[in-house]
C-alpha atoms as a PDB file:
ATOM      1  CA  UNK A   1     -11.386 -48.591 -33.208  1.00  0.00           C
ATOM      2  CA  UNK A   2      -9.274 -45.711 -33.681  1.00  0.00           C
ATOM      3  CA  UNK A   3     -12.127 -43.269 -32.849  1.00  0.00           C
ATOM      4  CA  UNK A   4     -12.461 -45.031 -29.680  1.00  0.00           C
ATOM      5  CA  UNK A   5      -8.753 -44.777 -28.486  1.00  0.00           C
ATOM      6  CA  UNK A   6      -8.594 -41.241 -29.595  1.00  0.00           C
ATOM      7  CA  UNK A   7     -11.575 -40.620 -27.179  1.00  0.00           C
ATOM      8  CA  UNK A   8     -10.216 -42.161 -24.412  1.00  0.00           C
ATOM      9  CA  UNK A   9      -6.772 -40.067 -25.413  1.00  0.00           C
ATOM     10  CA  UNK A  10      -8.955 -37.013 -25.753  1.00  0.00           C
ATOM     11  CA  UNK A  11     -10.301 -37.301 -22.032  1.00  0.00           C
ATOM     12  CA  UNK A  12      -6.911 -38.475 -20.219  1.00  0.00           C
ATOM     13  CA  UNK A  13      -5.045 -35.400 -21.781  1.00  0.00           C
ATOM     14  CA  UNK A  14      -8.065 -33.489 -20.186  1.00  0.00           C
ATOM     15  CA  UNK A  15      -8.044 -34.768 -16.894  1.00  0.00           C
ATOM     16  CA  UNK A  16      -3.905 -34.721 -16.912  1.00  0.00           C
ATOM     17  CA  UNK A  17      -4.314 -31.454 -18.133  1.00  0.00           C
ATOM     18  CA  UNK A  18      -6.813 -30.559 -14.860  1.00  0.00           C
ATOM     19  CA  UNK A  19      -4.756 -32.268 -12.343  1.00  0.00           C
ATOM     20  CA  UNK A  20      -1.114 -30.334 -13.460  1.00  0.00           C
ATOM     21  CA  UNK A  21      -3.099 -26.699 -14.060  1.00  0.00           C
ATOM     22  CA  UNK A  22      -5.044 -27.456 -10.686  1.00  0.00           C
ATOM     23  CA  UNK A  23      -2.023 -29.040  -8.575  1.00  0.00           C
ATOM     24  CA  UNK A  24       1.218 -27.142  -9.840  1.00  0.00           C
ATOM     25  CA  UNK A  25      -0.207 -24.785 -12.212  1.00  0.00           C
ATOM     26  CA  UNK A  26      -1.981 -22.286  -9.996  1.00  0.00           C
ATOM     27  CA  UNK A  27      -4.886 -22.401 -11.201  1.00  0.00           C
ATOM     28  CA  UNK A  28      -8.147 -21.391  -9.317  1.00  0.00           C
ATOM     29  CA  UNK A  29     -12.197 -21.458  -9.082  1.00  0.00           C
ATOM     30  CA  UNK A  30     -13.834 -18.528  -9.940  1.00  0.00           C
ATOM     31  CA  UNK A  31     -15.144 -18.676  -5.776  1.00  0.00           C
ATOM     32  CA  UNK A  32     -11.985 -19.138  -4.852  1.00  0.00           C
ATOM     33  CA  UNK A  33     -10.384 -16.181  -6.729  1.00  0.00           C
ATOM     34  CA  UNK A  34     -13.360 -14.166  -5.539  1.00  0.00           C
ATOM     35  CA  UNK A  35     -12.737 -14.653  -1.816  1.00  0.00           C
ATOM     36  CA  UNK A  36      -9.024 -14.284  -2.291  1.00  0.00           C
ATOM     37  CA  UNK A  37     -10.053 -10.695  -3.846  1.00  0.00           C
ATOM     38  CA  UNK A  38     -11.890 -10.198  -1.054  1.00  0.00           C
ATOM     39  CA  UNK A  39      -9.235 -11.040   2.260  1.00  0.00           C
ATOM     40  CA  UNK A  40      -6.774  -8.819  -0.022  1.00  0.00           C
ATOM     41  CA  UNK A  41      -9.085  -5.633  -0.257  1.00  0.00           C
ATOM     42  CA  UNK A  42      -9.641  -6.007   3.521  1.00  0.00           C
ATOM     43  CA  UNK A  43      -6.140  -6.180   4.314  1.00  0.00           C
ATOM     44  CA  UNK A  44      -5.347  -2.905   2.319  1.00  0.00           C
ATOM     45  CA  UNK A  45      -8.447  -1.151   3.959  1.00  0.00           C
ATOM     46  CA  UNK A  46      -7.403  -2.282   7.487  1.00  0.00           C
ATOM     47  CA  UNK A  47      -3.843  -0.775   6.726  1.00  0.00           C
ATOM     48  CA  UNK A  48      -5.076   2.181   5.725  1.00  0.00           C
ATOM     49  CA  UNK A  49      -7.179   2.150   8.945  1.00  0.00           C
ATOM     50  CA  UNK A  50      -4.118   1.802  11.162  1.00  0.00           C
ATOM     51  CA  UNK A  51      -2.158   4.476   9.319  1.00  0.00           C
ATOM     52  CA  UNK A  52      -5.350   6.975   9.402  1.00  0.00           C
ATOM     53  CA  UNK A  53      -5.259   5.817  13.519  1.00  0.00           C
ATOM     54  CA  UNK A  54      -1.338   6.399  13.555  1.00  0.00           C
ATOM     55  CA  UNK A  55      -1.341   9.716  11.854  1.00  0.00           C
ATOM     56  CA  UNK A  56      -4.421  11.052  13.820  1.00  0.00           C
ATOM     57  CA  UNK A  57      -3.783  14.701  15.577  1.00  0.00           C
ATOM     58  CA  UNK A  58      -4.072  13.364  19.099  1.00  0.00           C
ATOM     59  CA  UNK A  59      -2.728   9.312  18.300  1.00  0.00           C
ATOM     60  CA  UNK A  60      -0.983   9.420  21.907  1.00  0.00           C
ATOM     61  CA  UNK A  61      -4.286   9.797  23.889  1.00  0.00           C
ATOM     62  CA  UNK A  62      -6.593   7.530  20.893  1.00  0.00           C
ATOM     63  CA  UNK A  63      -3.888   5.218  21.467  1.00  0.00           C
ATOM     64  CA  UNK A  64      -4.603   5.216  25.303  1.00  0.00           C
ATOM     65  CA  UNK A  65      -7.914   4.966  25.309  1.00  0.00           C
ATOM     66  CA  UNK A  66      -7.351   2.390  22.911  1.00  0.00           C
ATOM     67  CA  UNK A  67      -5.446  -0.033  24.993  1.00  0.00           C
ATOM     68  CA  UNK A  68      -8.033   1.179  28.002  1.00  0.00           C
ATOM     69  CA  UNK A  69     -11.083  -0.389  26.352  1.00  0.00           C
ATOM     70  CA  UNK A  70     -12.165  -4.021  26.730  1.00  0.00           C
ATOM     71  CA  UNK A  71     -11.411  -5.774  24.108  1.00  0.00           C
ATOM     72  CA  UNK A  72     -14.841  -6.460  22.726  1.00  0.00           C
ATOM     73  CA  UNK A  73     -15.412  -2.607  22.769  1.00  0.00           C
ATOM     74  CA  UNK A  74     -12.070  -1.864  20.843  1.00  0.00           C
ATOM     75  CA  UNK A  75     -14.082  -2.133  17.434  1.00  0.00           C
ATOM     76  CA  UNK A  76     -16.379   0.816  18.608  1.00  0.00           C
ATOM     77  CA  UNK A  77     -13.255   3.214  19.571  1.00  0.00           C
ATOM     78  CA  UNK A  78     -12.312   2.863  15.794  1.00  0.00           C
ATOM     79  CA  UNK A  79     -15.441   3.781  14.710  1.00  0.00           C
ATOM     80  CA  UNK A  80     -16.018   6.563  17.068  1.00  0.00           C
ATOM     81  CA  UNK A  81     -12.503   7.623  15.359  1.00  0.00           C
ATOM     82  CA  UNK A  82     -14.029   7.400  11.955  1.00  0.00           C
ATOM     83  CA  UNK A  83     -10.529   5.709  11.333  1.00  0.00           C
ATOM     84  CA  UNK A  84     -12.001   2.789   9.163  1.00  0.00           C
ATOM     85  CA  UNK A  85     -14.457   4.770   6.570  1.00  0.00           C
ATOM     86  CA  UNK A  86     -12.686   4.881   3.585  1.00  0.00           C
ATOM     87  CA  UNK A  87     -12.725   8.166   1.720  1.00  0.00           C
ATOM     88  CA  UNK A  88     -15.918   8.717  -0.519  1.00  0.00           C
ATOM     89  CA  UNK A  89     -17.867   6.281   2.356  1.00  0.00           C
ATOM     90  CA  UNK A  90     -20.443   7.621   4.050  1.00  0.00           C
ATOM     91  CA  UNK A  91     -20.791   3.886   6.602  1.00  0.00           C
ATOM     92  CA  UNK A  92     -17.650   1.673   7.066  1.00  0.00           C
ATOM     93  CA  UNK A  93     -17.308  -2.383   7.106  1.00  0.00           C
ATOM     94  CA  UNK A  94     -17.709  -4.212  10.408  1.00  0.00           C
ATOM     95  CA  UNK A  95     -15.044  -6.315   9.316  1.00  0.00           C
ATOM     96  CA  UNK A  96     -12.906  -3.418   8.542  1.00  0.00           C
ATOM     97  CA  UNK A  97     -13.140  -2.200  12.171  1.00  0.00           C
ATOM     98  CA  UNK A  98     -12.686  -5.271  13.355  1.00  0.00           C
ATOM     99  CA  UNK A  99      -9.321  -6.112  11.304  1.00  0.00           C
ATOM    100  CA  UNK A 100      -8.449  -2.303  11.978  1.00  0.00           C
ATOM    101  CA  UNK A 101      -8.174  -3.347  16.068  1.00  0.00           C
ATOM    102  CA  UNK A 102      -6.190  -6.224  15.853  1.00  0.00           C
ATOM    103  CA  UNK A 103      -3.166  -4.082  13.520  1.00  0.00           C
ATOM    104  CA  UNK A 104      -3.271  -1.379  16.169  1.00  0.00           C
ATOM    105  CA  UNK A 105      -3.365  -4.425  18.972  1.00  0.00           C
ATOM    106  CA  UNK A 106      -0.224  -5.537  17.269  1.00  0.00           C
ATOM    107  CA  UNK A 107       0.767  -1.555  17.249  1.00  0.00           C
ATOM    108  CA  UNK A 108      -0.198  -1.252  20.530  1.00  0.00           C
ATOM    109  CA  UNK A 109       2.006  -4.087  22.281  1.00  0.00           C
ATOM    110  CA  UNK A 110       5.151  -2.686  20.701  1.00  0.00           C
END
């Protein structure tokens, strides 16, 4: 009898346990920790993107041809501009391009 309520004691403090770490606790999945790693490396790469763009010899005119192109051809003026290879790449990240455009969108509007 006392084996059995000491089971069922055993599991509730689990699952209590789970909900509170879960809920309030911050804790995560290993997926979901991976893809949080993953939005937060492409937000540092885009910055450094936009400050490669910004501190670029002739920024005035990339920045004009920049707001020139269509906006589905923006992504291939960054890479053209080698602006979002990080150093020791030899080929940059689509996504990185793509992120890249829309902080020197935001740039550009100011």
């Amino acid at each position: 009898m006392k084996v059995k309520y000491g089971g069922w004691g055993l599991v509730l403090g689990a699952a209590v346990a789970m909900i509170l770490g879960f809920g309030w606790g911050g804790w995560v999945t290993g997926s979901t920790s991976r893809a949080r790693t993953d939005e937060a490396v492409l937000a540092s790469r885009a910055a450094i993107c936009v400050a490669q763009f910004m501190k670029a010899p002739n920024h005035s005119q990339d920045l004009k041809a920049f707001r020139e192109a269509d906006s589905w051809t923006r992504r291939e003026v960054i890479e053209r501009g080698g602006w979002d290879k990080m150093p020791g790449q030899e080929k940059a990240s689509d996504a990185v391009a793509d992120a890249c455009a829309k902080g020197i969108e935001v740039l550009a509007a100011l």
